[in-house]
PDB file of N, CA and C in Angstrom:
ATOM      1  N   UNK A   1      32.439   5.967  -2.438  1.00  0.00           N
ATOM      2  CA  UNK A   1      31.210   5.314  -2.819  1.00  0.00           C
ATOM      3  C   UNK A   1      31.418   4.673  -4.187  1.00  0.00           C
ATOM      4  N   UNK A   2      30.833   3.890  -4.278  1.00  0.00           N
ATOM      5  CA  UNK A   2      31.070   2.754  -5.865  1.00  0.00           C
ATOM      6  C   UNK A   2      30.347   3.030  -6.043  1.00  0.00           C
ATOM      7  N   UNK A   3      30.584   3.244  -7.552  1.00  0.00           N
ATOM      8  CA  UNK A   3      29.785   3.440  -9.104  1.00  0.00           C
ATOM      9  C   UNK A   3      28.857   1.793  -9.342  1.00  0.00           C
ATOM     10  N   UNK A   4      27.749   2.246  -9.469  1.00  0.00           N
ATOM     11  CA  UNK A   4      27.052   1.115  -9.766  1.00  0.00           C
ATOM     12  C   UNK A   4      26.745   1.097 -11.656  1.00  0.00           C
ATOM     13  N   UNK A   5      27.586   0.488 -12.638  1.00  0.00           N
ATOM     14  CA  UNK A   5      27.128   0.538 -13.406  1.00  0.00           C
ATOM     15  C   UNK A   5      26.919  -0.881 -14.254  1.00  0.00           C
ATOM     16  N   UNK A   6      25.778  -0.588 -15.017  1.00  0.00           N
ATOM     17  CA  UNK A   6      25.251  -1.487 -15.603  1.00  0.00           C
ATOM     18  C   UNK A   6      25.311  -1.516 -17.213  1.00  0.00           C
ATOM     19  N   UNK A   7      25.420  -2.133 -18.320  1.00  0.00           N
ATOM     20  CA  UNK A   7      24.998  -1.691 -19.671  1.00  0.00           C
ATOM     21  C   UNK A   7      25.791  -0.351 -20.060  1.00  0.00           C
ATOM     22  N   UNK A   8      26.316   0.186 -19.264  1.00  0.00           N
ATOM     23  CA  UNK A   8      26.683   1.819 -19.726  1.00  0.00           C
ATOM     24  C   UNK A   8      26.130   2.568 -18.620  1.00  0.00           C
ATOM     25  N   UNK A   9      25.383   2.452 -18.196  1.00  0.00           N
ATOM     26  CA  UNK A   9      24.846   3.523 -17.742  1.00  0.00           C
ATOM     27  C   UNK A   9      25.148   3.349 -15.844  1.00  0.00           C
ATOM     28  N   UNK A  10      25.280   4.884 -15.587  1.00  0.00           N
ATOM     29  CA  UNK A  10      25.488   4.682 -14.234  1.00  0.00           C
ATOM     30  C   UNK A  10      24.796   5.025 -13.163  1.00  0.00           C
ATOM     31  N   UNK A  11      23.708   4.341 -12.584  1.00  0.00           N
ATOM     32  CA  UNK A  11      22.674   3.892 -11.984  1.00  0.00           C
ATOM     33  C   UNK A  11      22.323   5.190 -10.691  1.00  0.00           C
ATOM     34  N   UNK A  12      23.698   5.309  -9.882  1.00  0.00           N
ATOM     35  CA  UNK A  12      23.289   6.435  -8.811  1.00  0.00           C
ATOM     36  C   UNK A  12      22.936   7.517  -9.782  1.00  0.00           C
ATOM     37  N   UNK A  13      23.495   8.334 -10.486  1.00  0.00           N
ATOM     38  CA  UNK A  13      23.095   9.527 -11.373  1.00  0.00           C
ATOM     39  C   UNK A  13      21.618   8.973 -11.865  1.00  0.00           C
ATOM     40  N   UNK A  14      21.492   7.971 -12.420  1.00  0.00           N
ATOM     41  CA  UNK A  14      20.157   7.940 -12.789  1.00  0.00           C
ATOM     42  C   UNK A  14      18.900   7.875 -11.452  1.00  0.00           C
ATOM     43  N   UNK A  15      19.409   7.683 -10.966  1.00  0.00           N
ATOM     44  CA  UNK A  15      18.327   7.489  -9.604  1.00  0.00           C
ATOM     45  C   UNK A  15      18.433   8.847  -9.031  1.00  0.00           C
ATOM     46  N   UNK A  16      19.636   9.411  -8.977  1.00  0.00           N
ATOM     47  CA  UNK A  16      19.414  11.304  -8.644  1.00  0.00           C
ATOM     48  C   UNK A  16      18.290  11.801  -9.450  1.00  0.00           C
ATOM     49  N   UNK A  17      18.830  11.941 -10.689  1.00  0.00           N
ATOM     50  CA  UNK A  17      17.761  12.571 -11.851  1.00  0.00           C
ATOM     51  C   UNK A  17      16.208  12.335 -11.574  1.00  0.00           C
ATOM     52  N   UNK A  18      16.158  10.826 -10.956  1.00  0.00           N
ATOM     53  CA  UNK A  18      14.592  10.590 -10.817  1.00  0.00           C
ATOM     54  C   UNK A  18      13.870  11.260  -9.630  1.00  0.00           C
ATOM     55  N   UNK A  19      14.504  10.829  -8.710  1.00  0.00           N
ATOM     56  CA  UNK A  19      14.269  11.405  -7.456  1.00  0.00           C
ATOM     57  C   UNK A  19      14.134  12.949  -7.123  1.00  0.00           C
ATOM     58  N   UNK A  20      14.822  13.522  -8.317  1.00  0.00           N
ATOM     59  CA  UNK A  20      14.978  15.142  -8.596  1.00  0.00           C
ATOM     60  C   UNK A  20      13.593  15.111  -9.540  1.00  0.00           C
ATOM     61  N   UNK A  21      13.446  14.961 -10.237  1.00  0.00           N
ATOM     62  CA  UNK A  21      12.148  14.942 -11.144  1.00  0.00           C
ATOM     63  C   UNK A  21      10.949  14.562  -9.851  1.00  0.00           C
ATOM     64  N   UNK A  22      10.980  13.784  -8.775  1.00  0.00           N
ATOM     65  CA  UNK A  22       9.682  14.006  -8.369  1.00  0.00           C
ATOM     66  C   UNK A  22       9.576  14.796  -7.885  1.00  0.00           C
ATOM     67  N   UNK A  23      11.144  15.170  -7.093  1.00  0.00           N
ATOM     68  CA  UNK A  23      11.162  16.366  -6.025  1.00  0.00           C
ATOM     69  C   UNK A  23      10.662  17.919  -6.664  1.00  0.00           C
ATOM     70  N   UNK A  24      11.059  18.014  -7.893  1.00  0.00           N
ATOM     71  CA  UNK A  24      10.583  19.085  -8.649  1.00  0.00           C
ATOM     72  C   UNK A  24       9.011  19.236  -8.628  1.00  0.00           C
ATOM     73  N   UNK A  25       8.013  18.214  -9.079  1.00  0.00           N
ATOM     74  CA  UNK A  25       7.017  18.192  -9.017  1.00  0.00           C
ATOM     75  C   UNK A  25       5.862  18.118  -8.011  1.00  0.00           C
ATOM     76  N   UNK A  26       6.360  17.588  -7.048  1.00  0.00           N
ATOM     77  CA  UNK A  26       6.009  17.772  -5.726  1.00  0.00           C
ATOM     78  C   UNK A  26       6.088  19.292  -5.173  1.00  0.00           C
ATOM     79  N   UNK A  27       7.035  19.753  -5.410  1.00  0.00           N
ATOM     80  CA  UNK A  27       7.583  20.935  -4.668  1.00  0.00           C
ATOM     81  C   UNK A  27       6.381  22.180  -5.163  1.00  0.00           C
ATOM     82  N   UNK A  28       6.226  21.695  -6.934  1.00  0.00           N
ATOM     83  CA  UNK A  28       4.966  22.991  -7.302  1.00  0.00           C
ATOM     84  C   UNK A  28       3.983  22.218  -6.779  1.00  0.00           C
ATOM     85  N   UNK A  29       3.077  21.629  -6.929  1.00  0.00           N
ATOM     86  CA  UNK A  29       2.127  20.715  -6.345  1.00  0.00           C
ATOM     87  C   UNK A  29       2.069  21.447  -4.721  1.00  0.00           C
ATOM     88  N   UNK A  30       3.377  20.886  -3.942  1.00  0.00           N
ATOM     89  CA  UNK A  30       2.711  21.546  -2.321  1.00  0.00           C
ATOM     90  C   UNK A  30       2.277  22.789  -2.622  1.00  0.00           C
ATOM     91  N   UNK A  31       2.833  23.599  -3.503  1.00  0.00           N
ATOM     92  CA  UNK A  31       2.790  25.181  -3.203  1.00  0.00           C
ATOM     93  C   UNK A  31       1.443  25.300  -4.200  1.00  0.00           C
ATOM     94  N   UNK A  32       0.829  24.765  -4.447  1.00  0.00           N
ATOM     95  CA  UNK A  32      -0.719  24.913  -5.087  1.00  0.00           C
ATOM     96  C   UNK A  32      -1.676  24.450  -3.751  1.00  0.00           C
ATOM     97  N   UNK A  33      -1.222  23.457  -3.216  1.00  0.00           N
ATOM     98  CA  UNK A  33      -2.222  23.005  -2.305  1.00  0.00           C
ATOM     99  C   UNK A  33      -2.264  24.271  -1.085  1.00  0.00           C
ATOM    100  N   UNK A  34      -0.860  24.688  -0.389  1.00  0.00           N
ATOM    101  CA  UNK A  34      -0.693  25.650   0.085  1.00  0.00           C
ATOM    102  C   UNK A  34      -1.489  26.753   0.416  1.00  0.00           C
ATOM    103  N   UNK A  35      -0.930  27.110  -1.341  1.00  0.00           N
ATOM    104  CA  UNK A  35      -1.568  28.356  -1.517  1.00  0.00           C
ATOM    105  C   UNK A  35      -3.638  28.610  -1.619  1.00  0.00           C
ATOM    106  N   UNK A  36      -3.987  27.159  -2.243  1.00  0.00           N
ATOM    107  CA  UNK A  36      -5.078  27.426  -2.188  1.00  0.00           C
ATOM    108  C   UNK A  36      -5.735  27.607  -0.595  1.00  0.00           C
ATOM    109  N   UNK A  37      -5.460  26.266   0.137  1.00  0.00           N
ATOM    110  CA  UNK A  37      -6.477  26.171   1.279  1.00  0.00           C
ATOM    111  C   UNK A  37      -5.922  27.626   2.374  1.00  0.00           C
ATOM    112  N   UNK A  38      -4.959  28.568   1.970  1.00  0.00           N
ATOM    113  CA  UNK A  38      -4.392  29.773   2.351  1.00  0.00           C
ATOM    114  C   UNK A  38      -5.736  30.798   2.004  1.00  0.00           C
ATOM    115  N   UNK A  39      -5.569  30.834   0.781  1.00  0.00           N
ATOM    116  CA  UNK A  39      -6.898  31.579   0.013  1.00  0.00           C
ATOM    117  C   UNK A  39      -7.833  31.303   0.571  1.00  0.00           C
ATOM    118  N   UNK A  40      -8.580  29.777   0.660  1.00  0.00           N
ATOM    119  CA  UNK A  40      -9.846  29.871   1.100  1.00  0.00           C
ATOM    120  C   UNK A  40     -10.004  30.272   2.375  1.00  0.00           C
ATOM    121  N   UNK A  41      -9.103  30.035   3.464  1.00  0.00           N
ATOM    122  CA  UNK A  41      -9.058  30.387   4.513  1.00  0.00           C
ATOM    123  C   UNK A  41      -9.015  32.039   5.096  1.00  0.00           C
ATOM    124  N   UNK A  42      -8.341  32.767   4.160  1.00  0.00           N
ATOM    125  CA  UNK A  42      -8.149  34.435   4.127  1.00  0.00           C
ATOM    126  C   UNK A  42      -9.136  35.037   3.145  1.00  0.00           C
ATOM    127  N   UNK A  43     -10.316  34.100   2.018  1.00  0.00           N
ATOM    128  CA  UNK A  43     -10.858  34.286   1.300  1.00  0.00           C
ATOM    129  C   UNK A  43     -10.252  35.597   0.509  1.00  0.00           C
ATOM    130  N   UNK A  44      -9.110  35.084  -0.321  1.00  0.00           N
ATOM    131  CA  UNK A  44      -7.989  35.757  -1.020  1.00  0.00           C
ATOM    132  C   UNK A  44      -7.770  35.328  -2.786  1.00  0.00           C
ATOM    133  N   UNK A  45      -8.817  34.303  -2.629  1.00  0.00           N
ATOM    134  CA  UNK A  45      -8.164  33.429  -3.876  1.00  0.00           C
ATOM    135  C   UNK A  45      -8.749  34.322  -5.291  1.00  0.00           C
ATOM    136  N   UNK A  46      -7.082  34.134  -5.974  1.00  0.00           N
ATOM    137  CA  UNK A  46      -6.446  33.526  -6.285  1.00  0.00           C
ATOM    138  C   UNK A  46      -5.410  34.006  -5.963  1.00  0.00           C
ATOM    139  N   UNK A  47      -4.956  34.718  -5.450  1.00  0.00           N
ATOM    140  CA  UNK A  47      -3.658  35.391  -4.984  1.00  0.00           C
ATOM    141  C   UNK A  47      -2.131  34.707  -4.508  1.00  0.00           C
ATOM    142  N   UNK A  48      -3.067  33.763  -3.378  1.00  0.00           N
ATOM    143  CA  UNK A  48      -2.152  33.081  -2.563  1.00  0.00           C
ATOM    144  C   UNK A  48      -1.828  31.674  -3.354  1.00  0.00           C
ATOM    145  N   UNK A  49      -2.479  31.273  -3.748  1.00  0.00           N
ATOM    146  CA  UNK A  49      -2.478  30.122  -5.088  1.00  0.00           C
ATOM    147  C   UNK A  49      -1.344  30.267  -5.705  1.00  0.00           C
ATOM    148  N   UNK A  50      -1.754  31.807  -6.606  1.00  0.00           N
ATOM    149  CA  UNK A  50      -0.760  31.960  -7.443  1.00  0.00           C
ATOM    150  C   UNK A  50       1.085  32.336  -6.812  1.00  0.00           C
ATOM    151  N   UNK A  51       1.099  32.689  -5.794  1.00  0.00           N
ATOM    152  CA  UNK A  51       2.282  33.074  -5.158  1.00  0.00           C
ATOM    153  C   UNK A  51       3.067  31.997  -4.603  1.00  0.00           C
ATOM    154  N   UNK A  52       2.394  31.099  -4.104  1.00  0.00           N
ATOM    155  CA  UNK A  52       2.690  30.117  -3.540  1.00  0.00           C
ATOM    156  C   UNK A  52       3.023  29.019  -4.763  1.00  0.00           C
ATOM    157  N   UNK A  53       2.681  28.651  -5.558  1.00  0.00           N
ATOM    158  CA  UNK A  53       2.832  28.326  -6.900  1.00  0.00           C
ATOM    159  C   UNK A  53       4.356  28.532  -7.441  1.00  0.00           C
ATOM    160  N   UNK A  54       4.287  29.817  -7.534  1.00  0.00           N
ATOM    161  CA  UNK A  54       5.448  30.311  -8.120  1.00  0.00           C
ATOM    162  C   UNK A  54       6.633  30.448  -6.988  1.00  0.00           C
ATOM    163  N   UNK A  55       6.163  30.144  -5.833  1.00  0.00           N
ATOM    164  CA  UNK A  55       7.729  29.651  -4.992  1.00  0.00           C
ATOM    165  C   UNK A  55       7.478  28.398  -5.247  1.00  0.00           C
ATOM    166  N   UNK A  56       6.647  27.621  -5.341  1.00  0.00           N
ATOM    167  CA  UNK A  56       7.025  26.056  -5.361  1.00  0.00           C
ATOM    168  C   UNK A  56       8.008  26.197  -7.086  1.00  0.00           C
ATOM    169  N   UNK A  57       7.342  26.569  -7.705  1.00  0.00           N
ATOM    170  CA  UNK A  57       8.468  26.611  -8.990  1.00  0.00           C
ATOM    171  C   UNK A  57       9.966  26.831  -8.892  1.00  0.00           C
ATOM    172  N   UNK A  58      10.003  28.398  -7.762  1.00  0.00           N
ATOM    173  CA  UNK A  58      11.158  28.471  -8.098  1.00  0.00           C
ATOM    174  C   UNK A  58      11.918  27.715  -6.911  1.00  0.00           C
ATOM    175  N   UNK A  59      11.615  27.087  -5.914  1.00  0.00           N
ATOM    176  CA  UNK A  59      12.427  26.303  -5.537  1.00  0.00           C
ATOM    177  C   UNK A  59      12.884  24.708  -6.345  1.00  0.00           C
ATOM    178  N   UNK A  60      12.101  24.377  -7.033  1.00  0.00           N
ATOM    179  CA  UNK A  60      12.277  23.505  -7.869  1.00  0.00           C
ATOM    180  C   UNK A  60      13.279  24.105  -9.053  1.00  0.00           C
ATOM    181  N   UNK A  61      13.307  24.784 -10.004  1.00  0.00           N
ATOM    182  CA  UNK A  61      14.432  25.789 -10.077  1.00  0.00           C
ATOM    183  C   UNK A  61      15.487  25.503  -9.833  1.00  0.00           C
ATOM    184  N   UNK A  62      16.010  26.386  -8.087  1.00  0.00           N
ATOM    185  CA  UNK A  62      17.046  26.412  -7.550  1.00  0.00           C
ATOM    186  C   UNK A  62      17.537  24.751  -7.289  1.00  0.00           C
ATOM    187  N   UNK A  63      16.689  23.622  -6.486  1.00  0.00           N
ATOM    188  CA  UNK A  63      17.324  22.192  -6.482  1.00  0.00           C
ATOM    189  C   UNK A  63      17.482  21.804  -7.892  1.00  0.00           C
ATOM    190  N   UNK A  64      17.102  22.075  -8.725  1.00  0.00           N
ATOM    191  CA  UNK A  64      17.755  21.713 -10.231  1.00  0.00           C
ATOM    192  C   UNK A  64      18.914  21.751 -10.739  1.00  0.00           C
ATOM    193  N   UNK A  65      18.994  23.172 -10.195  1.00  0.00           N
ATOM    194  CA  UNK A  65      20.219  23.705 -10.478  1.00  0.00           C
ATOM    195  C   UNK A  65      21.403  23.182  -9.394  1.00  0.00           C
ATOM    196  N   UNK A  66      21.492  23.205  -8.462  1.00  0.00           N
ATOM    197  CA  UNK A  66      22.286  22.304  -7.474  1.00  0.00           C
ATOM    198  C   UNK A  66      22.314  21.387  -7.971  1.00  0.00           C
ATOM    199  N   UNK A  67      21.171  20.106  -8.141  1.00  0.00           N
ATOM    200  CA  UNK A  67      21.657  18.470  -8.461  1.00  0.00           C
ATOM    201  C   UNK A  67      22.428  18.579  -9.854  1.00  0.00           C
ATOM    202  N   UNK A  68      21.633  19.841 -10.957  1.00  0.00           N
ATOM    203  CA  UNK A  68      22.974  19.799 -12.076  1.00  0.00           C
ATOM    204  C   UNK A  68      24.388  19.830 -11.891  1.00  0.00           C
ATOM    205  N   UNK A  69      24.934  21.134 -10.724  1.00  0.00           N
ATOM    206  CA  UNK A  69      26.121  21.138 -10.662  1.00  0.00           C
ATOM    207  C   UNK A  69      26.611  19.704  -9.774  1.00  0.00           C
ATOM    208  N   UNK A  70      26.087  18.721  -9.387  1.00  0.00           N
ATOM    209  CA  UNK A  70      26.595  17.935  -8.089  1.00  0.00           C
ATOM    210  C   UNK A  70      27.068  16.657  -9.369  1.00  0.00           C
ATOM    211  N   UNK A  71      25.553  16.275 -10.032  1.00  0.00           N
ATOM    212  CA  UNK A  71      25.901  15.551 -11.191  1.00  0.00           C
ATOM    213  C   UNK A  71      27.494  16.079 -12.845  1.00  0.00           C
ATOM    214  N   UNK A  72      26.708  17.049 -12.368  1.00  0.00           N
ATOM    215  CA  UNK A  72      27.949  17.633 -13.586  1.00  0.00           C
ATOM    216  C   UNK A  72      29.187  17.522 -13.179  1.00  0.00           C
ATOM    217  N   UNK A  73      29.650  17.643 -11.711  1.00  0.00           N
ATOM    218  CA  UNK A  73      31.275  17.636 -11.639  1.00  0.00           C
ATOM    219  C   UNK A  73      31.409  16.457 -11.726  1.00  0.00           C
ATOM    220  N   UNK A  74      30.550  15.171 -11.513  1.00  0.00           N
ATOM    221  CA  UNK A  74      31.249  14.134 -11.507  1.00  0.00           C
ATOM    222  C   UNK A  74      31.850  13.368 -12.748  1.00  0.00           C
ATOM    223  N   UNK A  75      31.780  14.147 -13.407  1.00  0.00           N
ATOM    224  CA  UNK A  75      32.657  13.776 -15.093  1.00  0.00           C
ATOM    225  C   UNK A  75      33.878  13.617 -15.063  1.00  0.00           C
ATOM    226  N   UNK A  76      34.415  12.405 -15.791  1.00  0.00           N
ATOM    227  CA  UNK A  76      36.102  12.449 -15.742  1.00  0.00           C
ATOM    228  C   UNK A  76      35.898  12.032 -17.087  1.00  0.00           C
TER     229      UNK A  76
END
């Protein structure tokens, strides 16, 4: 695959990073929506909110940590 670079900078890595930044934010976001209409439905809340929350975090987390190592080896 070719390096697309421009000015310095090299464009696929930057478009990972972004695409990782929404994916991060999205990921807590579903797990709020989740968790709430969970709650209202089991009339639980805040429980499921909060649990669901905190897996959307930590899967955002764990893909962080993957796209770091995927971006990081590609250093020469």
């Amino acid at each position: 695959m070719p390096v697309i670079t421009l000015l310095g900078f090299n464009y696929q890595k930057v478009a990972t990073i972004f695409a990782l930044s929404i994916e991060a934010g999205l990921s807590v976001v579903v797990g709020i929506f989740i968790g709430y209409y969970a709650d209202k439905y089991f009339h639980t809340l805040p429980w499921l909110t909060l649990v669901f929350t905190c897996l959307g975090f930590i899967a955002s987390v764990v893909r962080l940590m993957e796209i770091g190592k995927i971006v990081g080896s590609d250093k020469k």
